[in-house]
Protein backbone atom coordinates (compact mmCIF):
# COMPACT_ATOMS: atom_id res chain seq x y z
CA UNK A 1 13.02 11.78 -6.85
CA UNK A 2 15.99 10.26 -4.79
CA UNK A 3 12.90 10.23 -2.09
CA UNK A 4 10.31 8.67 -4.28
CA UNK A 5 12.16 5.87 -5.32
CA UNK A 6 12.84 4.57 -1.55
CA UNK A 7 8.87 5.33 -1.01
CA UNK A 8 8.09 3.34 -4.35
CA UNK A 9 10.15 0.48 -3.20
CA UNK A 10 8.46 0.20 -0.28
CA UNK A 11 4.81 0.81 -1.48
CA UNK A 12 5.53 -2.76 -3.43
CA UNK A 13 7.16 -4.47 -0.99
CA UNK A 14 3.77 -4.00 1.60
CA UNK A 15 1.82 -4.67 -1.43
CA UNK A 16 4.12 -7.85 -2.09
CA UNK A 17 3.31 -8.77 1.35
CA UNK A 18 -0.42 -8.31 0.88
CA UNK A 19 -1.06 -10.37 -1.74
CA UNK A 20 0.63 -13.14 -0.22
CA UNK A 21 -1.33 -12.95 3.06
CA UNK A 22 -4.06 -13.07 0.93
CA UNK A 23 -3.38 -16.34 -1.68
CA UNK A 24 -4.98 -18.73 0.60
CA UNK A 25 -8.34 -17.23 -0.19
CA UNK A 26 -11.17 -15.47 1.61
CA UNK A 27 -12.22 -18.05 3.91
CA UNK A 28 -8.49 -18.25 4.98
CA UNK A 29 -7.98 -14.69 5.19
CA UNK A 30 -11.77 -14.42 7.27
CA UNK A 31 -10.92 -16.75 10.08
CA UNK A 32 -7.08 -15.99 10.49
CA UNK A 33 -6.77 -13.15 12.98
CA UNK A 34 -2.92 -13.20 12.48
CA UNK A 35 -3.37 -12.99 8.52
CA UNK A 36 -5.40 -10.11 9.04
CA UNK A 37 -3.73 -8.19 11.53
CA UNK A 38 -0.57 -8.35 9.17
CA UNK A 39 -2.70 -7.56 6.03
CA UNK A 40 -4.10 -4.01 7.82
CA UNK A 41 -0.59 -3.25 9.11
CA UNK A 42 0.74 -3.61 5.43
CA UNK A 43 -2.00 -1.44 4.36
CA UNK A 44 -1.62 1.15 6.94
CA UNK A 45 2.41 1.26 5.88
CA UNK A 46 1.64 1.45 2.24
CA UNK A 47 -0.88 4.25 2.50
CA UNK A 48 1.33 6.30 4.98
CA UNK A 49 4.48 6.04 1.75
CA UNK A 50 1.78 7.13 -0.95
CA UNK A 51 1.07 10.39 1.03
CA UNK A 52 5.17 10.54 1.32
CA UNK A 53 5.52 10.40 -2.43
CA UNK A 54 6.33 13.98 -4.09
CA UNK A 55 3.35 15.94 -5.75
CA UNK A 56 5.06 15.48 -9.06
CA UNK A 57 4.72 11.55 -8.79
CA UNK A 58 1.03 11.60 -7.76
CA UNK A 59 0.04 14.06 -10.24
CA UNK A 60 1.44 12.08 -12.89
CA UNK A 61 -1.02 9.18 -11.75
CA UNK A 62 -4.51 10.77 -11.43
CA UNK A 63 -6.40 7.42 -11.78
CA UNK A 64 -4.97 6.28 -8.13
CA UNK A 65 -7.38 7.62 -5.67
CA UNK A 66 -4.60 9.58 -3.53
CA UNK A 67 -6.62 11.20 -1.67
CA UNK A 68 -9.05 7.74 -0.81
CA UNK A 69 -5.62 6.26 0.06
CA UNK A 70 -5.10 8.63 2.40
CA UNK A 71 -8.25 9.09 4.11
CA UNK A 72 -7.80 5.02 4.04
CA UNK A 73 -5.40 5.17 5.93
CA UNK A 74 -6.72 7.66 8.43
CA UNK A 75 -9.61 4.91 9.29
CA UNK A 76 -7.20 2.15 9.42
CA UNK A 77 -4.90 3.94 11.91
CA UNK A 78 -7.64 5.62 14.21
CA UNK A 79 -10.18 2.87 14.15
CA UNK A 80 -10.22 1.64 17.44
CA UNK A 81 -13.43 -0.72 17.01
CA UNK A 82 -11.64 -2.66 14.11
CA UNK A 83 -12.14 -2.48 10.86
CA UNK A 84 -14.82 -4.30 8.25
CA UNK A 85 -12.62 -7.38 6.86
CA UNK A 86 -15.27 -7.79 4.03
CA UNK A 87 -14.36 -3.74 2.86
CA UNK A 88 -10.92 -4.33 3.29
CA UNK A 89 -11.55 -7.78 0.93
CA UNK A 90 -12.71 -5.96 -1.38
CA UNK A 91 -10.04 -3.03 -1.73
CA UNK A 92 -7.37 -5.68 -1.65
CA UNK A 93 -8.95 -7.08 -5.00
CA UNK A 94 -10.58 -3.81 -6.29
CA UNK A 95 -8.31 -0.97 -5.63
CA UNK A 96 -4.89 -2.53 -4.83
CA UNK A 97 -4.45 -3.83 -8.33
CA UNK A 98 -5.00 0.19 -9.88
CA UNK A 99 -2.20 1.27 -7.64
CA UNK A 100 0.25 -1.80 -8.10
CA UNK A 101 0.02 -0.95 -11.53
CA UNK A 102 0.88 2.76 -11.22
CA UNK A 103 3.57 1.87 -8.78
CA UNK A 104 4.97 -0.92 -11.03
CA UNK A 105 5.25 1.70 -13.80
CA UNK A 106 6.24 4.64 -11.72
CA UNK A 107 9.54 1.53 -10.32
CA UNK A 108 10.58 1.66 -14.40
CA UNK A 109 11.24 5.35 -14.70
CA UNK A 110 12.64 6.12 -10.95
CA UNK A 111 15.97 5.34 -10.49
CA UNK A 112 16.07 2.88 -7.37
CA UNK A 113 16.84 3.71 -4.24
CA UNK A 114 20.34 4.66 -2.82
CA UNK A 115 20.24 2.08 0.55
CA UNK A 116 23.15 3.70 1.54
CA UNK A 117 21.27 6.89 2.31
CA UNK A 118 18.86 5.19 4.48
CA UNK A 119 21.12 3.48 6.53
CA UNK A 120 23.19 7.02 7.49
């Protein structure tokens, strides 16, 4: 769990990020090249810590498509031909929000994380 709670932290901190590279609006997000290179980085990050979190956590969360998240991230990583901004739009809005909120609760019943531990 000690594990989880680092990986949970993190999940909303990329999300965090996200959102705010995304406030300015579609038309922002569309033309800015630096807005969306950040935005696909945070969303490669916080898919690689979902597939990181224990068994126990996901299992406890079956609306989250873990497995989507995961094969998400697969296309975001090995895409080398980019990726479609309008698809990635529409997860932001769509799917995002179904794992913030499982994240969000899953932050209320894991203890947080020792930083300590991850600076050894």
């Amino acid at each position: 769990m000690k594990d989880d709670a680092l990986y949970v932290a993190h999940i909303l901190e990329c999300i965090r990020r996200i959102e705010e590279n995304v406030a300015s609006g579609k038309e922002t997000f569309m033309q800015s090249h630096v807005l969306q290179d950040a935005t696909v980085r945070n969303l490669q990050t916080m898919a690689e810590s979902t597939q990181r979190l224990s068994q126990g956590v996901r299992g406890a969360y079956p609306n989250v498509g873990w497995r989507e998240l995961s094969g998400f991230r697969n296309v975001l990583v090995h895409n080398c031909f980019g990726v479609n901004l309008e698809r990635i739009w529409e997860i932001i809005h769509g799917n995002l929000p179904i794992l913030k909120e499982a994240v969000v609760d899953l932050a209320r019943h894991t203890p947080p994380p020792d930083l300590a531990d991850e600076q050894s």
